[in-house]
C-alpha atoms as a PDB file:
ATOM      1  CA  UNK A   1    -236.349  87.116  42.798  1.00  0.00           C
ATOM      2  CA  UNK A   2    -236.349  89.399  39.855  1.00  0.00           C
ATOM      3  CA  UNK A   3    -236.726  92.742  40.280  1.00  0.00           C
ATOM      4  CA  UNK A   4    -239.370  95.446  39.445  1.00  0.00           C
ATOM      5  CA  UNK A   5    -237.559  97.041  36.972  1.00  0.00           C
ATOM      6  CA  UNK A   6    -237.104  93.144  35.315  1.00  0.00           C
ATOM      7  CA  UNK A   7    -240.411  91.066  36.248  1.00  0.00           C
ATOM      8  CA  UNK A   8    -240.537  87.788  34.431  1.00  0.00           C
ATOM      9  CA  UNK A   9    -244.049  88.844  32.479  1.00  0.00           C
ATOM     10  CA  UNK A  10    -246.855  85.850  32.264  1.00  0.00           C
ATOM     11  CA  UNK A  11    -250.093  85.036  30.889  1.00  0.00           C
ATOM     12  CA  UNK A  12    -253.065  85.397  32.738  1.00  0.00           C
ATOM     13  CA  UNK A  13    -254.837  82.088  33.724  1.00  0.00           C
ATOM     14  CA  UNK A  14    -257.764  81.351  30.981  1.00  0.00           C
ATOM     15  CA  UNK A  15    -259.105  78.377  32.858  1.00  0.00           C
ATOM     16  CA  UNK A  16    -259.677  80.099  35.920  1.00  0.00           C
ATOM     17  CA  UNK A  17    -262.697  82.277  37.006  1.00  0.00           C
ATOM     18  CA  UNK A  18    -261.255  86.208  38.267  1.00  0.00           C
ATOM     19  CA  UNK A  19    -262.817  86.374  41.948  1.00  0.00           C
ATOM     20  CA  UNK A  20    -261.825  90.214  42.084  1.00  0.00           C
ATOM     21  CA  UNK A  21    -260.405  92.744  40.444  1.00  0.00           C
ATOM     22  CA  UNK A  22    -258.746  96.623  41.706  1.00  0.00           C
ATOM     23  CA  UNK A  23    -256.250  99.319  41.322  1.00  0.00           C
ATOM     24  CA  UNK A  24    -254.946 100.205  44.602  1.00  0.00           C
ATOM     25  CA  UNK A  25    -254.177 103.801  45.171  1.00  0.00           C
ATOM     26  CA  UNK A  26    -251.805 105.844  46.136  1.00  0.00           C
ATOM     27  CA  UNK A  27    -253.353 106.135  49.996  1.00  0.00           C
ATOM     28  CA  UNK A  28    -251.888 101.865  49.718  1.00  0.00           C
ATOM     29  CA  UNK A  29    -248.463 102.572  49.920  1.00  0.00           C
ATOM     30  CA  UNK A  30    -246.116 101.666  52.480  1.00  0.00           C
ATOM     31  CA  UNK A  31    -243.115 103.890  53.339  1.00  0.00           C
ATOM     32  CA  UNK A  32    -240.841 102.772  50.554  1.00  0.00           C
ATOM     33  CA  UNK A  33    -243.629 103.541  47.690  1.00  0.00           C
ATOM     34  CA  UNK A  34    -244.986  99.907  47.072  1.00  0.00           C
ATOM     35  CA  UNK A  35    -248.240  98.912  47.917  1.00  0.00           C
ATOM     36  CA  UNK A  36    -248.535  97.675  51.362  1.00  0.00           C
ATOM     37  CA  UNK A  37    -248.477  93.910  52.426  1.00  0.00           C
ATOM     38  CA  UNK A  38    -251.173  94.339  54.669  1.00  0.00           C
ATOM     39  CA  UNK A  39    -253.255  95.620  51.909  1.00  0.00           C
ATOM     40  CA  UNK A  40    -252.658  93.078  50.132  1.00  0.00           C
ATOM     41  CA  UNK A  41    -253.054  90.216  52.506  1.00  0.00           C
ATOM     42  CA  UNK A  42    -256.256  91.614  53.229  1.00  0.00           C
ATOM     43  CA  UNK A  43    -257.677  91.548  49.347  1.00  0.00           C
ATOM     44  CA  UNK A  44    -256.235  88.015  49.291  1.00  0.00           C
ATOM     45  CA  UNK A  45    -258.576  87.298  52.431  1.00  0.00           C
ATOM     46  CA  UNK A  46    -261.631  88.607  50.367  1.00  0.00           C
ATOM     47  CA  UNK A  47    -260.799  86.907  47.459  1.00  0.00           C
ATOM     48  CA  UNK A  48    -260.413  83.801  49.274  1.00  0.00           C
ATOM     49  CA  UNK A  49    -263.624  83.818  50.686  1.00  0.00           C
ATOM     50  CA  UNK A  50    -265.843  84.046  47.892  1.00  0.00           C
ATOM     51  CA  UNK A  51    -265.218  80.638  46.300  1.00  0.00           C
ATOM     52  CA  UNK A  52    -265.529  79.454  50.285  1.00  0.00           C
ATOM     53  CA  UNK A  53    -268.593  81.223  50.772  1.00  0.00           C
ATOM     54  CA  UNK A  54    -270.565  79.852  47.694  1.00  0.00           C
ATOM     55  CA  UNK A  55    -269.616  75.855  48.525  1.00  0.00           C
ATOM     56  CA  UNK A  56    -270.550  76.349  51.899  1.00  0.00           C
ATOM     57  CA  UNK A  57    -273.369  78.342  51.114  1.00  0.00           C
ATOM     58  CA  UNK A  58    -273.308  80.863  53.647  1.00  0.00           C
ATOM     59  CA  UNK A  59    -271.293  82.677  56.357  1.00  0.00           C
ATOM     60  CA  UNK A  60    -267.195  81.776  56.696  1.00  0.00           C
ATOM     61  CA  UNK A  61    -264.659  83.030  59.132  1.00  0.00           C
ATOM     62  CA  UNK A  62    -260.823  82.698  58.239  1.00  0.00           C
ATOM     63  CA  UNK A  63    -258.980  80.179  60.398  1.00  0.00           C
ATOM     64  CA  UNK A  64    -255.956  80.157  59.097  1.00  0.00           C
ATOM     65  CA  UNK A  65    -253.195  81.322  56.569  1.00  0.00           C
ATOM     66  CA  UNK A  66    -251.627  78.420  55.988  1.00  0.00           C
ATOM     67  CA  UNK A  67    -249.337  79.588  53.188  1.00  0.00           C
ATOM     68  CA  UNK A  68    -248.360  83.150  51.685  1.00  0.00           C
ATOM     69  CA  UNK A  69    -245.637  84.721  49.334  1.00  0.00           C
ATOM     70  CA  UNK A  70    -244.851  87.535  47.728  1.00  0.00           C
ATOM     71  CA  UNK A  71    -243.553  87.089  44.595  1.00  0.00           C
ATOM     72  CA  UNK A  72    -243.125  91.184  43.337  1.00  0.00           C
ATOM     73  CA  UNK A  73    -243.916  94.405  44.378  1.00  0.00           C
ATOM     74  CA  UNK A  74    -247.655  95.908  43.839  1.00  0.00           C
ATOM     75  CA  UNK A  75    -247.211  98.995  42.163  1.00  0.00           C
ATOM     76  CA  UNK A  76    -249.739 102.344  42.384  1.00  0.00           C
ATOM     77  CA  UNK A  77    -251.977 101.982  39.054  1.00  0.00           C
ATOM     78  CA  UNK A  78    -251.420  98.299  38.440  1.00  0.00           C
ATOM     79  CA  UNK A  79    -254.927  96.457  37.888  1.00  0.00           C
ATOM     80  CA  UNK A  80    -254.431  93.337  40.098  1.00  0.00           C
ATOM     81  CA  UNK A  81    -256.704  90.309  39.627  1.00  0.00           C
ATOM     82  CA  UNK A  82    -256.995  87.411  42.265  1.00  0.00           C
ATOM     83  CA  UNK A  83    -257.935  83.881  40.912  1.00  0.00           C
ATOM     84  CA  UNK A  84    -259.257  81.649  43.604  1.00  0.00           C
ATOM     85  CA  UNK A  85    -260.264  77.753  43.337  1.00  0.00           C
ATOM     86  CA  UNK A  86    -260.859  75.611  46.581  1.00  0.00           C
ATOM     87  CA  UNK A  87    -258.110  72.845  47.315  1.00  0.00           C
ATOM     88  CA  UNK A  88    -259.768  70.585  49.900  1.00  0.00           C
ATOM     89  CA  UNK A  89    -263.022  70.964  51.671  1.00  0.00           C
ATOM     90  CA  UNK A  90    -263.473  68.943  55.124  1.00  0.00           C
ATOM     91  CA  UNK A  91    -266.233  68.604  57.483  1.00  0.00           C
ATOM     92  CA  UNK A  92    -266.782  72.187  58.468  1.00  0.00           C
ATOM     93  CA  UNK A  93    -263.730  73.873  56.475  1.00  0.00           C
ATOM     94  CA  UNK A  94    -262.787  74.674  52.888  1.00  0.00           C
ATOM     95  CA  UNK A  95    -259.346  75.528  51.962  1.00  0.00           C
ATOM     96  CA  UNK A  96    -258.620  77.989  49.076  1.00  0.00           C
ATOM     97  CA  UNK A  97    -255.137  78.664  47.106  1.00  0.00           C
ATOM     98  CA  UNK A  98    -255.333  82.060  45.891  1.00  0.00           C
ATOM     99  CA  UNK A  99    -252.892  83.584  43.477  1.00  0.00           C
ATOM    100  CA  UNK A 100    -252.604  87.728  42.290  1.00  0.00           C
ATOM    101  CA  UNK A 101    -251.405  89.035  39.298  1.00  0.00           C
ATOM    102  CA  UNK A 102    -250.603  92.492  38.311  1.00  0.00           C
ATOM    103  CA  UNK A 103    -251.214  93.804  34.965  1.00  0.00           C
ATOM    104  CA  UNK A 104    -248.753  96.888  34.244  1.00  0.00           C
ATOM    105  CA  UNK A 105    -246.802  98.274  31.721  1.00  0.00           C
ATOM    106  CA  UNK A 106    -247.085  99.717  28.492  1.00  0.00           C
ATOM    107  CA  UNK A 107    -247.092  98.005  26.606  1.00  0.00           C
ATOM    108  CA  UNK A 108    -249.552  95.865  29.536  1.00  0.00           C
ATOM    109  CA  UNK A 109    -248.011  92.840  30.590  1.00  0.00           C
ATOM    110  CA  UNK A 110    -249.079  90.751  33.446  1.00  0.00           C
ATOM    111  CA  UNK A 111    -246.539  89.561  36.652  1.00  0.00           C
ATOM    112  CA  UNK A 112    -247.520  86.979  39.038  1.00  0.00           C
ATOM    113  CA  UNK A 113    -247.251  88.838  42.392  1.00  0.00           C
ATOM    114  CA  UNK A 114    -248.542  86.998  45.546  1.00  0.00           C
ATOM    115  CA  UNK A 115    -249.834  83.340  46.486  1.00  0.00           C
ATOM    116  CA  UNK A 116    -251.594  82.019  49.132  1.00  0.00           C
ATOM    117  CA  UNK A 117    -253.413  79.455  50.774  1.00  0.00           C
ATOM    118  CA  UNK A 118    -256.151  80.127  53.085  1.00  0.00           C
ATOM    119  CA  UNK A 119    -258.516  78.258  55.371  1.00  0.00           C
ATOM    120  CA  UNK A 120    -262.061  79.003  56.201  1.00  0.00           C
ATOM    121  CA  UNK A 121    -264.643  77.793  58.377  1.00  0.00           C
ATOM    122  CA  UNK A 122    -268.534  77.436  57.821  1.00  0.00           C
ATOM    123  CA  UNK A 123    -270.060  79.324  60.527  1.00  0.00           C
ATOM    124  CA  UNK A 124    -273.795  78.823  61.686  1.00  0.00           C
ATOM    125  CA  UNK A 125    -276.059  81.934  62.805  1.00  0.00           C
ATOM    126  CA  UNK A 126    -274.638  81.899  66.334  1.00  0.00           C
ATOM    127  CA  UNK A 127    -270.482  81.738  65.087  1.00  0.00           C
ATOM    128  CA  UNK A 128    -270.543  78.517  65.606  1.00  0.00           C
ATOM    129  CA  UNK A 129    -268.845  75.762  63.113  1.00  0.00           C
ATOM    130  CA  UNK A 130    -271.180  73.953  60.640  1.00  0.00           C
ATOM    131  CA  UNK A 131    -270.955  71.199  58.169  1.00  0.00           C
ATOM    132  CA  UNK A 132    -269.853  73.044  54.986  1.00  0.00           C
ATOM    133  CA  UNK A 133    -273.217  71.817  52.594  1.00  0.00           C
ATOM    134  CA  UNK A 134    -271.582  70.230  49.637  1.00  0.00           C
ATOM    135  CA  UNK A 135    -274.002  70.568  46.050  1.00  0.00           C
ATOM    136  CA  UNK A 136    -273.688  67.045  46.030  1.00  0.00           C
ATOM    137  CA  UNK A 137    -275.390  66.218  49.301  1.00  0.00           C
ATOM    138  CA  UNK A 138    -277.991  68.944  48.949  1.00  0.00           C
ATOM    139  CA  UNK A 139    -281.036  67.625  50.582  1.00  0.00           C
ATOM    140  CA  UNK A 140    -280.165  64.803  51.920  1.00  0.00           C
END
């Protein structure tokens, strides 16, 4: 793993819709001055769920984390974006990868920082599980 000082820089997908965007503050930090995992786990969760929440066209609940790493640090300041695309959708679940990137520097250079894979359930009006309503199928 390189280091903060030394992050390999990359390019920031093109092909990819940004879910969400924001600058964490300084009230983000953990004890040794980064930005706190929690934090970011948390964002991830959000970001996660809006691709989720349009396929299945309503209310999802988070099931599982089935995957997550960080990659580097989250500094104060840094404007992180979070691409999200689904990976599998099943009867009542949908299953998004979701990775971060951190755009810092002057001059501004971009550093992949976190990826994940989450996995969300359609709920129903009463919590329950629901078939996740695919475009495809609508109104059948």
């Amino acid at each position: 793993m390189t280091t903060p000082e030394d992050p390999i820089a990359v390019t920031l997908p093109t092909d990819r819709e940004v879910v969400l965007r924001v600058v964490p503050m300084p009230s983000d930090v953990n004890s040794t001055g980064d930005i706190f995992g929690g934090w970011i786990m948390a964002q991830v969760d959000i970001a996660g769920s809006i691709p989720a929440f349009r396929l299945a066209q309503g209310r999802v609940a988070t099931v599982a984390v089935n995957s997550f790493v960080f990659k580097q640090p989250v500094l104060v300041g840094d404007l992180v974006s979070f691409y999200a695309e689904v990976a599998r959708v099943g009867r009542t679940s949908v299953t998004v990868n979701v990775e971060v990137f951190a755009e810092r520097g002057i001059p501004q250079r971009a550093v992949k920082v976190t990826e994940a894979t989450l996995t969300y359930v359609a709920m129903d009006e009463m919590r329950r599980p629901r078939p996740v309503r695919s475009p495809s199928v609508e109104g059948a």
